[in-house]
Protein backbone atom coordinates (compact mmCIF):
# COMPACT_ATOMS: atom_id res chain seq x y z
CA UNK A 1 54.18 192.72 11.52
CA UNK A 2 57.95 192.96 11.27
CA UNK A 3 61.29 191.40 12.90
CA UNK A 4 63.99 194.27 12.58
CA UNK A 5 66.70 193.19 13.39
CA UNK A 6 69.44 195.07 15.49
CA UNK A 7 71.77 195.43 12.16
CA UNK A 8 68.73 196.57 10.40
CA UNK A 9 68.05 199.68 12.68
CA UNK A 10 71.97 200.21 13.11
CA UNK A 11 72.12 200.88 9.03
CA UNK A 12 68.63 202.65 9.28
CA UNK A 13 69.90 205.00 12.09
CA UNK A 14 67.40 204.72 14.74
CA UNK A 15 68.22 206.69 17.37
CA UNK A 16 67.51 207.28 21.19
CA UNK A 17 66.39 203.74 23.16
CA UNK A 18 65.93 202.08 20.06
CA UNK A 19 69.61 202.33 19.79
CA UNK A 20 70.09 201.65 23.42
CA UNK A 21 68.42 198.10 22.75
CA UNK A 22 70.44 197.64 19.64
CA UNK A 23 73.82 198.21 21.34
CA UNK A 24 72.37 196.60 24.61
CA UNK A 25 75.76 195.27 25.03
CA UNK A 26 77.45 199.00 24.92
CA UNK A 27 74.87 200.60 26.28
CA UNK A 28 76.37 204.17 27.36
CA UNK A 29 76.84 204.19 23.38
CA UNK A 30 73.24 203.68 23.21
CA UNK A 31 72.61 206.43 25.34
CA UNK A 32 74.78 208.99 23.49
CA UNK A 33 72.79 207.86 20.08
CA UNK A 34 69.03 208.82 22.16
CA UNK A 35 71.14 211.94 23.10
CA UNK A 36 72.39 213.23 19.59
CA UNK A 37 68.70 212.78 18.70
CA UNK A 38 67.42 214.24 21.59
CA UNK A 39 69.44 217.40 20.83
CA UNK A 40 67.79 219.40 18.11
CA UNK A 41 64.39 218.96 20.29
CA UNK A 42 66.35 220.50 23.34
CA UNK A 43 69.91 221.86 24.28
CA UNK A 44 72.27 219.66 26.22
CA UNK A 45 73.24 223.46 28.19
CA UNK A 46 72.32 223.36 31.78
CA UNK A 47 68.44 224.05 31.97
CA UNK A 48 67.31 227.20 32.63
CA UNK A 49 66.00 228.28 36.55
CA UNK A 50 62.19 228.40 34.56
CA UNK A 51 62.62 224.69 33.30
CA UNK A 52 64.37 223.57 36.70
CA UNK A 53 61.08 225.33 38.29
CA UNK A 54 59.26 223.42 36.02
CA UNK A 55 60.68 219.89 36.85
CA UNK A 56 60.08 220.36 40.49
CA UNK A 57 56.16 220.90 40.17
CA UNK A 58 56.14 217.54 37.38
CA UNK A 59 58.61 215.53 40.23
CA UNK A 60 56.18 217.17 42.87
CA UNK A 61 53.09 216.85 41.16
CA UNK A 62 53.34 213.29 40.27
CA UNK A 63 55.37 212.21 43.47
CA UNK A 64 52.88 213.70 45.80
CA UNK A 65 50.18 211.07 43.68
CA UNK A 66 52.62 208.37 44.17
CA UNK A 67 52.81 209.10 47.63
CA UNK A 68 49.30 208.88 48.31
CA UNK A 69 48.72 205.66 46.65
CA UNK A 70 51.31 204.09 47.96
CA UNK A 71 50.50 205.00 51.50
CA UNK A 72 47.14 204.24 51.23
CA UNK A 73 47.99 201.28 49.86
CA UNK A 74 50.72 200.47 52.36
CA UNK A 75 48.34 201.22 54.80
CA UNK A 76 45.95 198.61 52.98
CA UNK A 77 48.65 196.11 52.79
CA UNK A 78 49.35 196.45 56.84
CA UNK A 79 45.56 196.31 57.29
CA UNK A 80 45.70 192.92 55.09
CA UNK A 81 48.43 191.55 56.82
CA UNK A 82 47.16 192.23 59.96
CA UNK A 83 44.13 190.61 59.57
CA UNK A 84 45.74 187.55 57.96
CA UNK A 85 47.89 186.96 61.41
CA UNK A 86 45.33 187.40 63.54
CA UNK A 87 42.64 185.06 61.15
CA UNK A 88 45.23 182.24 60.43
CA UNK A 89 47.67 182.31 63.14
CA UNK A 90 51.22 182.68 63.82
CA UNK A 91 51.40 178.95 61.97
CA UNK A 92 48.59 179.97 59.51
CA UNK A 93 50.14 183.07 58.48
CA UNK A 94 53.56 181.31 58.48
CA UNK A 95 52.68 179.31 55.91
CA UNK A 96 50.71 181.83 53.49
CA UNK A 97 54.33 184.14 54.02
CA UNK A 98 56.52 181.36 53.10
CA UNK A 99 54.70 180.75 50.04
CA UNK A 100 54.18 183.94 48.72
CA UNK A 101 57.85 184.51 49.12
CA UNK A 102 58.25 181.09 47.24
CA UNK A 103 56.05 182.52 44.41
CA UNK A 104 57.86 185.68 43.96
CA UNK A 105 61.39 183.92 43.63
CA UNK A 106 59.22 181.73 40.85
CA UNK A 107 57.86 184.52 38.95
CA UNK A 108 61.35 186.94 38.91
CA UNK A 109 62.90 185.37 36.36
CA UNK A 110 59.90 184.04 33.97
CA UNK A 111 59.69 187.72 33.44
CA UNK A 112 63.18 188.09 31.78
CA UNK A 113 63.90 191.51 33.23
CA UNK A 114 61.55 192.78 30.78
CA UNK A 115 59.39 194.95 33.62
CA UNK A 116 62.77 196.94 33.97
CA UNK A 117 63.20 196.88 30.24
CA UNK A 118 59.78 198.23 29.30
CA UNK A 119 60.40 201.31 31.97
CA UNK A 120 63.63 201.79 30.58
CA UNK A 121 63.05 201.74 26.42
CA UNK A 122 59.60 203.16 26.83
CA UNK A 123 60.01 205.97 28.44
CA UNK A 124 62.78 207.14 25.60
CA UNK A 125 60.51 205.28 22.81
CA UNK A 126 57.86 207.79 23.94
CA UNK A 127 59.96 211.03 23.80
CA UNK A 128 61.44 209.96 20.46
CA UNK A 129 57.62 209.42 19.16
CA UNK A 130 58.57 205.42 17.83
CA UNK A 131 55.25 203.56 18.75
CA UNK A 132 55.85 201.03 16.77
CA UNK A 133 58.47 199.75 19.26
CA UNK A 134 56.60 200.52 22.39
CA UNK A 135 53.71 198.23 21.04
CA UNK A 136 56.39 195.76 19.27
CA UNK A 137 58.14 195.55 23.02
CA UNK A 138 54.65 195.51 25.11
CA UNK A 139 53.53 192.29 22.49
CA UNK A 140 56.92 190.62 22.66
CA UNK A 141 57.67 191.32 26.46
CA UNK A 142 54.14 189.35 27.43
CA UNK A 143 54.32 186.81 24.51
CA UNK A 144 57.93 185.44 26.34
CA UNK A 145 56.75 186.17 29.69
CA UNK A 146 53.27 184.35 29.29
CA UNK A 147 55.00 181.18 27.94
CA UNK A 148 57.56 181.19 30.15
CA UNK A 149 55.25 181.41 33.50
CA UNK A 150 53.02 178.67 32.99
CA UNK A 151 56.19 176.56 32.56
CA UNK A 152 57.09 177.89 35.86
CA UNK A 153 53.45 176.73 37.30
CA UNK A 154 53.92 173.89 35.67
CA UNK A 155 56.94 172.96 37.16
CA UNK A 156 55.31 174.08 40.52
CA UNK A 157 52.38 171.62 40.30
CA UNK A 158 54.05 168.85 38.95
CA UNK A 159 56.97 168.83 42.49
CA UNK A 160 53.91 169.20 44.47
CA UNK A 161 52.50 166.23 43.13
CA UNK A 162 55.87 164.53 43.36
CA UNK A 163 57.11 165.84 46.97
CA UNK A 164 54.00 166.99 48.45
CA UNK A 165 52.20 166.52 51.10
CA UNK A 166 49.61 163.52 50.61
CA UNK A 167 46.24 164.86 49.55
CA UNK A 168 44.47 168.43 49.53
CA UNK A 169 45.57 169.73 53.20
CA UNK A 170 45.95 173.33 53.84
CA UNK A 171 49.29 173.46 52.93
CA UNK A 172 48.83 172.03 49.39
CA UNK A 173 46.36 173.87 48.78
CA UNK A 174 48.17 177.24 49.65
CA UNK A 175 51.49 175.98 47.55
CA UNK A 176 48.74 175.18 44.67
CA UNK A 177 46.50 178.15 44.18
CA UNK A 178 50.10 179.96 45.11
CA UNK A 179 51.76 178.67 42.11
CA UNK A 180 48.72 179.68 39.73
CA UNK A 181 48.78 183.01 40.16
CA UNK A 182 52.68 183.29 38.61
CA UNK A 183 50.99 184.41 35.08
CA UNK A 184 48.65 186.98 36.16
CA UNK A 185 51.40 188.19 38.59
CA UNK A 186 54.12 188.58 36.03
CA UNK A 187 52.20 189.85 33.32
CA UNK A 188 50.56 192.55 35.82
CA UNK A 189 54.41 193.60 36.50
CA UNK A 190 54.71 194.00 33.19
CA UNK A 191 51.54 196.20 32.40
CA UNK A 192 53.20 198.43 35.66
CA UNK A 193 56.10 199.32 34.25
CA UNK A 194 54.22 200.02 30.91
CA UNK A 195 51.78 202.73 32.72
CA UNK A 196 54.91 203.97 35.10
CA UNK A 197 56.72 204.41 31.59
CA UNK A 198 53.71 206.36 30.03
CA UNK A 199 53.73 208.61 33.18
CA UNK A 200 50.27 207.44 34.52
CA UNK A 201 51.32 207.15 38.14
CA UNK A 202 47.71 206.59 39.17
CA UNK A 203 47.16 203.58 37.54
CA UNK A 204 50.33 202.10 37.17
CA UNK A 205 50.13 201.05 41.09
CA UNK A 206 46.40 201.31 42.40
CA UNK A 207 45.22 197.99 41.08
CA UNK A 208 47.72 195.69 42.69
CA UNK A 209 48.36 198.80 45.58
CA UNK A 210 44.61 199.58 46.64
CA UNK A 211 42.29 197.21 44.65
CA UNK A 212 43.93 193.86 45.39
CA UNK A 213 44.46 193.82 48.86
CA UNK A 214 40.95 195.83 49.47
CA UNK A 215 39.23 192.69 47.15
CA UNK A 216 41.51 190.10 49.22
CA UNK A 217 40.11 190.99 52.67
CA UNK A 218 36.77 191.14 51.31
CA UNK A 219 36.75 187.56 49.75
CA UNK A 220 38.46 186.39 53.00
CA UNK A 221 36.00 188.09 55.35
CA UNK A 222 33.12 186.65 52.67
CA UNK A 223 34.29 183.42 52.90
CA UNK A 224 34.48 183.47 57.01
CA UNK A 225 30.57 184.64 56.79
CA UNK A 226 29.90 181.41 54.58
CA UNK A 227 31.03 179.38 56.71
CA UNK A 228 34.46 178.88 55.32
CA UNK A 229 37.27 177.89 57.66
CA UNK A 230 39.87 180.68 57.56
CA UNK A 231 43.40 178.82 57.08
CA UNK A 232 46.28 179.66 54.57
CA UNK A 233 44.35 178.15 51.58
CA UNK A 234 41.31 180.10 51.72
CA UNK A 235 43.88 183.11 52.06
CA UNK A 236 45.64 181.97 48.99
CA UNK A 237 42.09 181.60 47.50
CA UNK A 238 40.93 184.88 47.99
CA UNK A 239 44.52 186.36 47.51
CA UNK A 240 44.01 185.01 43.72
CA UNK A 241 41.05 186.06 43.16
CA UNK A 242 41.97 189.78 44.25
CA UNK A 243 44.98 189.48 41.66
CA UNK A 244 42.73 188.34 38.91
CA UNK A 245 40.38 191.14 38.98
CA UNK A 246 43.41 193.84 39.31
CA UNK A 247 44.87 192.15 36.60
CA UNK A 248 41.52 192.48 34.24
CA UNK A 249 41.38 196.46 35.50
CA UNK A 250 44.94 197.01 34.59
CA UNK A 251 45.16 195.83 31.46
CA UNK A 252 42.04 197.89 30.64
CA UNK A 253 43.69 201.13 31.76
CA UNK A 254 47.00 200.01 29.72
CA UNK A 255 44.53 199.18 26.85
CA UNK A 256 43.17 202.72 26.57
CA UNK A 257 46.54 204.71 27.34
CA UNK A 258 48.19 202.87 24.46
CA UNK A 259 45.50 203.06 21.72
CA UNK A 260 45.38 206.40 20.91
CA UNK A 261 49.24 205.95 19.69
CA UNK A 262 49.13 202.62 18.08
CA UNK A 263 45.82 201.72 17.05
CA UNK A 264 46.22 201.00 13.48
CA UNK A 265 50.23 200.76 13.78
CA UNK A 266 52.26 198.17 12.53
CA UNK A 267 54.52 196.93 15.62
CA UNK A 268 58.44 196.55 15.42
CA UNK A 269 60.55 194.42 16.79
CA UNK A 270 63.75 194.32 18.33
CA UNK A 271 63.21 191.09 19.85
CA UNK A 272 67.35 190.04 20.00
CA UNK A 273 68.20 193.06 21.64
CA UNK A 274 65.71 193.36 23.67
CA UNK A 275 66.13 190.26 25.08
CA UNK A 276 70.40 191.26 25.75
CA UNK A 277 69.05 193.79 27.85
CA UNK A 278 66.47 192.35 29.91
CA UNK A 279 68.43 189.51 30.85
CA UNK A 280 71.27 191.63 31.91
CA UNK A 281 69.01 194.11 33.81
CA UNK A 282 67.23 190.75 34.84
CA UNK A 283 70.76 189.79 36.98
CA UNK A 284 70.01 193.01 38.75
CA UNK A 285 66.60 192.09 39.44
CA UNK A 286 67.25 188.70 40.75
CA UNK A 287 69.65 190.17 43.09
CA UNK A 288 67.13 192.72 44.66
CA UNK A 289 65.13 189.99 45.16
CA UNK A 290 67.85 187.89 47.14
CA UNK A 291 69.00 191.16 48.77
CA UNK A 292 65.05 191.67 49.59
CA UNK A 293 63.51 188.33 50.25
CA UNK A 294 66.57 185.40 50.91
CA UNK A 295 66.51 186.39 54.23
CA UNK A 296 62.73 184.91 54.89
CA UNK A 297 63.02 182.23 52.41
CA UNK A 298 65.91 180.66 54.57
CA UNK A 299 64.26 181.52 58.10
CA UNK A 300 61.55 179.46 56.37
CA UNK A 301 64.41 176.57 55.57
CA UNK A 302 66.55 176.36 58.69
CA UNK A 303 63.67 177.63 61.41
CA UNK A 304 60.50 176.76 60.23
CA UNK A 305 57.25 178.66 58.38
CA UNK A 306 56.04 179.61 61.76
CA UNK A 307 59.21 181.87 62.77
CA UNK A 308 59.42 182.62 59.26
CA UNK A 309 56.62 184.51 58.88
CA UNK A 310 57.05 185.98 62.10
CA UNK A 311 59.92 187.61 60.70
CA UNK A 312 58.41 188.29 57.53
CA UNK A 313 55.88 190.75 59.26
CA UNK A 314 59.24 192.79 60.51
CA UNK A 315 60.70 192.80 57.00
CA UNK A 316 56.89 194.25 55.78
CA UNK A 317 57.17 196.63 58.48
CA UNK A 318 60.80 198.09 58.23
CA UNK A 319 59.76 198.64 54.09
CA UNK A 320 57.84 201.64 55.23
CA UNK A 321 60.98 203.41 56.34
CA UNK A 322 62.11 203.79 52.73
CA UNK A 323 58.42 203.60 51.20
CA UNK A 324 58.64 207.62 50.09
CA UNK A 325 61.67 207.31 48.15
CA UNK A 326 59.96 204.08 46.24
CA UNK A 327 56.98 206.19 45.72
CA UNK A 328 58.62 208.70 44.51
CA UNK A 329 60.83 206.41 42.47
CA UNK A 330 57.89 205.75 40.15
CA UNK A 331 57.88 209.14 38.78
CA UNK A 332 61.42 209.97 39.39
CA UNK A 333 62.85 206.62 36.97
CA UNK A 334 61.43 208.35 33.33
CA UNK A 335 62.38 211.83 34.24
CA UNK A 336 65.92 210.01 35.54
CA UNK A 337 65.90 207.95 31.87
CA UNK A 338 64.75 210.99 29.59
CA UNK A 339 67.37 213.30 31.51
CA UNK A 340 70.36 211.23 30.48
CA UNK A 341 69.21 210.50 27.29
CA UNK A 342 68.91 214.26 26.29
CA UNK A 343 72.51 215.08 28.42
CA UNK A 344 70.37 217.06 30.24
CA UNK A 345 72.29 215.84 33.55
CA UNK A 346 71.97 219.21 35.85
CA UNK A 347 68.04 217.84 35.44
CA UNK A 348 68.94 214.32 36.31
CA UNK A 349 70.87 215.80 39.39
CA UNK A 350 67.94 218.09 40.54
CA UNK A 351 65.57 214.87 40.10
CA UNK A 352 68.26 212.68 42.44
CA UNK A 353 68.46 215.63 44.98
CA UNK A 354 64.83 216.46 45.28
CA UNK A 355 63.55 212.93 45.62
CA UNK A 356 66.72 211.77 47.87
CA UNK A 357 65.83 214.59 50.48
CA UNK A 358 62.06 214.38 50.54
CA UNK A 359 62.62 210.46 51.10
CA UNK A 360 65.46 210.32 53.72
CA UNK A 361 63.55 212.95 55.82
CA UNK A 362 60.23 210.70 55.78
CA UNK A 363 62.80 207.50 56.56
CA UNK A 364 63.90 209.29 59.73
CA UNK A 365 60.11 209.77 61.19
CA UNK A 366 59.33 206.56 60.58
CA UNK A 367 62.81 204.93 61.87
CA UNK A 368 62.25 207.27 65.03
CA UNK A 369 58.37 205.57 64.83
CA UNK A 370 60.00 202.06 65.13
CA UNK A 371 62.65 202.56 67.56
CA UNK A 372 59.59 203.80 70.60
CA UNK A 373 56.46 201.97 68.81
CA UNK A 374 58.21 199.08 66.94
CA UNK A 375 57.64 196.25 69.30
CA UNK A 376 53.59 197.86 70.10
CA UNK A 377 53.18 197.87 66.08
CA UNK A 378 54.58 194.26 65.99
CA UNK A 379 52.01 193.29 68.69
CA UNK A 380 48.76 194.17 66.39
CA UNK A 381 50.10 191.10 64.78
CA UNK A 382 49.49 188.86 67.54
CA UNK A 383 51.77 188.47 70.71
CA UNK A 384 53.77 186.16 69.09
CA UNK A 385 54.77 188.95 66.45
CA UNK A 386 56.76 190.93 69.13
CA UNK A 387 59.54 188.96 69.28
CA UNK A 388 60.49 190.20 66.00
CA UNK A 389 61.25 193.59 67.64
CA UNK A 390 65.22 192.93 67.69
CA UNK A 391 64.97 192.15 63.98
CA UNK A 392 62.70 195.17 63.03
CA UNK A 393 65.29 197.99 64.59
CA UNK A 394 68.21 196.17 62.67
CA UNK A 395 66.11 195.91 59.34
CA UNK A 396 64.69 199.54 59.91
CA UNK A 397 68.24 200.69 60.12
CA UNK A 398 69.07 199.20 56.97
CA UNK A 399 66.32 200.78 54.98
CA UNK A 400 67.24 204.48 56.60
CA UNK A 401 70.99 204.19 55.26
CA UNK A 402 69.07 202.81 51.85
CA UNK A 403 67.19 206.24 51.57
CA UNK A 404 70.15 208.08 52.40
CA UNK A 405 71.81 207.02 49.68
CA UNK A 406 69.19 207.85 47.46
CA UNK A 407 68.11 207.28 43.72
CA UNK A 408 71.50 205.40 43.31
CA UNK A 409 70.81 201.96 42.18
CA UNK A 410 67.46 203.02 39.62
CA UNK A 411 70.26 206.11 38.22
CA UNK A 412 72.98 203.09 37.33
CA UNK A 413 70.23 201.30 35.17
CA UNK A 414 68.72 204.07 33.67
CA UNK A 415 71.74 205.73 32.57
CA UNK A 416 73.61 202.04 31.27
CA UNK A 417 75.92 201.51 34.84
CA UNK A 418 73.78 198.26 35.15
CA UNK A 419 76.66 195.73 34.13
CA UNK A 420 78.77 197.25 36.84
CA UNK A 421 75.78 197.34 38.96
CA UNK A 422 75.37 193.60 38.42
CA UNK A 423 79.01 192.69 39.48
CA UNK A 424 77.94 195.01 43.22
CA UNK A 425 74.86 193.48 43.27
CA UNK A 426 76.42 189.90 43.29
CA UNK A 427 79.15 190.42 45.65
CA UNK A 428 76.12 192.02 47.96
CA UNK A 429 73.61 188.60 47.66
CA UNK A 430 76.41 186.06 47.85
CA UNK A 431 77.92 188.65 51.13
CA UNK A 432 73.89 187.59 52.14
CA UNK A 433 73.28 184.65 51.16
CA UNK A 434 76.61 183.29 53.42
CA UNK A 435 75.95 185.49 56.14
CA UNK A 436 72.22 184.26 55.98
CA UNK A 437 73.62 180.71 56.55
CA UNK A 438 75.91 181.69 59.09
CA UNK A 439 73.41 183.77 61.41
CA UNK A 440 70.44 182.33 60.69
CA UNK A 441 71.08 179.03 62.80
CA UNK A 442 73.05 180.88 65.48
CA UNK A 443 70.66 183.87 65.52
CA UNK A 444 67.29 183.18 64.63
CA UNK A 445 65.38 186.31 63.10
CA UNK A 446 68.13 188.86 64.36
CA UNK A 447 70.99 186.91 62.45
CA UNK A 448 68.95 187.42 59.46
CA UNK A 449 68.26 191.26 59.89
CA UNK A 450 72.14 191.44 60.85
CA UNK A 451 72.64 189.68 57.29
CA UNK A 452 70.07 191.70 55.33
CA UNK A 453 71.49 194.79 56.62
CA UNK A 454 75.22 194.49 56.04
CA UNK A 455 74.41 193.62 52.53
CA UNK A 456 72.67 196.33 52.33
CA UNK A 457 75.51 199.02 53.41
CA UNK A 458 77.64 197.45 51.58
CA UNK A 459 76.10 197.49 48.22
CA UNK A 460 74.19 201.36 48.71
CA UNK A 461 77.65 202.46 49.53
CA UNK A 462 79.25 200.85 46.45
CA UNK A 463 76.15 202.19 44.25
CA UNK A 464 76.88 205.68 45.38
CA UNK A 465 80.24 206.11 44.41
CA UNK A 466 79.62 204.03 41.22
CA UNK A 467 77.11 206.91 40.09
CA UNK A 468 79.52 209.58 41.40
CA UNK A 469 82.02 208.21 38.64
CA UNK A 470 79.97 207.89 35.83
CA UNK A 471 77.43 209.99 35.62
CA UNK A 472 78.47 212.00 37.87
CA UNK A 473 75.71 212.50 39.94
CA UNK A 474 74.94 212.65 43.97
CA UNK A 475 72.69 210.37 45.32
CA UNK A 476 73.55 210.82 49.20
CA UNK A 477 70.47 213.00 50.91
CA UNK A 478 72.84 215.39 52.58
CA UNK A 479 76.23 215.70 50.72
CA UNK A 480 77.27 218.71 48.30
CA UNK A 481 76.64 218.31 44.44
CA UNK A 482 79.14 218.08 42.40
CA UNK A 483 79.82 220.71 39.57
CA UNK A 484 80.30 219.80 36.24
CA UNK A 485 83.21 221.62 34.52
CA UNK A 486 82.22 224.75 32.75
CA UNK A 487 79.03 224.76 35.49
CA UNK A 488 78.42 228.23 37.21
CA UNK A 489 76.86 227.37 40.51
CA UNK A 490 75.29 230.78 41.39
CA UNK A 491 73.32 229.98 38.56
């Protein structure tokens, strides 16, 4: 095994993302390196109507698969939360919310930013044929990760020991078993991105999608028929187990996709770069997740776990208005990455377009869905659920004006926008985070849609026009597309 280092492959001349990681710092540079390369294999010229043709049955093809495992697994998800509120409780189910919200803000940044990285450099690693670095990244990427995640659990277990509650109650045991799974949970984000990267849709989302949350009401119904009380523990119990065995099937899949290109290769490293960009595209993750997630964490602070989770079944349910255009998202990001990198951008603005329309126009059913069966949907949670039916229309709202807006936050990181992106995504989490701490008290669970919301118009709009600049593309559902100069639009 080797260490190249990024002055090493600057006086080789490794092109496409290998140069992106190299000049992480610069990276539309990096970009125009993967496209110079890219060139001889294809012409920068707009494509032709056969290869635009051709596109729209891959986007199709492989967003109509990520649309069916991701509403079947939404569907699975609703069916598992479901039957967690009505098992546990309004306080039951409180508690298992709060703490898997607590265990997601652990396990963000132990990953680095490297599942964003990994979709990023892979994809153009792939077209560019240097497996060497995909392995080199995939081995380096879970080394960090790995080592950096049990710290977090360790750092978990050791305040619950210190600041706990005394002895194994229920909610011990939920913060416990919680905090355990941050390894398998990062390391199966990781092994995501990979498959999403290598274009295997199917597999890069049905184990934690359809497997995990199938497995988790199993082991929680099993554990009912045993005899087992059914409180936020056991939920956390079985919720752990279901991630393990996903976990074991995913890396299997990932195992077999990658080994008929690197078996018997000699992995490279980039490891200094590499870790420049992850922790800058790791900003950007971090403030998706406060932009996502803050909201619940501090109904959980100022309210209590009860109301929090209350809320946090209106925040699961207003995610469905925007589900297509994350479905389609997972094949849309390496055809948005490969586009740029070739200067192929009449692609990249047929990939926006297509995927922005289809998921707008599925964001408007299920808005409409919400505004005359919201508070009836909130009920299958329990009575107590409905009073999160205020909340829900203001959340739902927010996620509508998301998918009209589009691919526009996943085309500023794949096309090297993310610094800029950072600086809107901060203003946006700190607009949230205040307005969170303002509402929240005043409000209850409709001060912290109000604040989830405005964030949320504020930063799509930003993200928008930031693309519109540089690289010039559309993102809004229903707006004309801009023409390049020298661009014939009859063609």
């Amino acid at each position: 095994m080797r260490e190249v280092s990024s002055e090493k492959n600057q006086a080789a001349g490794l092109e496409g993302a290998a140069g992106a990681a190299s000049l992480a710092g610069n990276i539309a540079a990096g970009a125009s390196a993967a496209a110079a390369a890219a060139a001889e294999a294809s012409t920068t010229a707009a494509s032709p109507p056969g290869a635009r043709s051709g596109l729209s049955k891959r986007l199709a093809r492989g967003g109509s698969i990520s649309f069916l495992i991701n509403s079947a697994g939404m569907g699975l998800a609703m069916v598992l939360q479901i039957v967690l509120a009505r098992m546990l409780g309004a306080a039951g189910y409180g508690i298992y919310a709060f703490v898997t919200t607590v265990v997601t803000f652990m396990t963000f940044p132990v990953k680095l930013g490297f599942d964003t990285a990994i979709l990023r450099l892979t994809s153009a690693y792939r077209v560019n044929g240097q497996w060497p670095l995909v392995k080199g990244l995939l081995q380096r990427s879970n080394q960090i990760s790995l080592a950096l995640s049990l710290t977090a659990l360790a750092g978990g277990l050791l305040y619950l020991y210190g600041f706990g509650d005394e002895g194994w109650t229920v909610r011990n045991v939920t913060y416990a078993v919680g905090f355990a799974t941050i390894p398998l949970l990062t390391l199966a984000t990781l092994r995501q991105s990979a498959l999403q990267a290598l274009k295997d849709v199917l597999f890069a989302q049905m184990p934690e999608k359809i497997l995990r949350p199938v497995l988790t009401i199993g082991f929680l119904v099993g554990a009912v028929a045993m005899g087992w009380k059914a409180d936020a523990g056991v939920a956390m119990i079985c919720f752990a187990l279901a991630v393990i065995v996903s976990y074991v099937v995913g890396a299997f899949v990932l195992s077999r996709r990658l080994r008929p290109h690197t078996a018997g290769i000699e992995p490279a490293y980039e490891t200094r770069s590499w870790l420049k960009l992850s922790n800058s595209l790791m900003l950007n993750a971090g403030m998706y997740l406060v932009l996502g997630q803050l909201n619940v964490l501090m109904m959980g602070i100022f309210v209590g776990e009860t109301e929090s989770g209350i809320f946090s079944a209106a925040v699961r349910l207003a995610t469905l208005v925007s589900f297509m255009l994350t479905a389609i998202n997972m094949t849309a990001s390496p055809l948005i990455s490969e586009s740029y990198a070739k200067h192929d951008f009449r692609t990249l603005q047929q990939v926006c377009t297509s995927s922005g329309r289809a998921g707008f126009a599925f964001a408007a059913v299920v808005f409409l869905y919400f505004v005359f069966l919201g508070k009836w949907t909130l009920g299958l949670f329990g009575a107590d659920f409905t009073a999160a039916y205020p909340a829900l229309l203001i959340l739902a709202f927010g996620q509508l004006f998301s998918a009209f807006c589009g691919q526009s936050g996943t085309v500023a990181t794949m096309t090297g926008r993310q610094n800029v992106l950072t600086k809107v995504l901060a203003v946006a989490a700190v607009m949230n985070a205040a307005l969170n701490f303002l509402l929240i008290p005043w409000l209850g669970m409709t001060g912290g849609a109000l604040a989830a919301t405005i964030a949320i118009l504020f930063w799509k709009t930003a993200t928008v026009y930031l693309v519109l600049q540089k690289p010039g593309v559309q993102t809004l559902a229903l707006a004309p597309i801009p023409q390049r100069r020298g661009e014939n639009t009859s063609q």
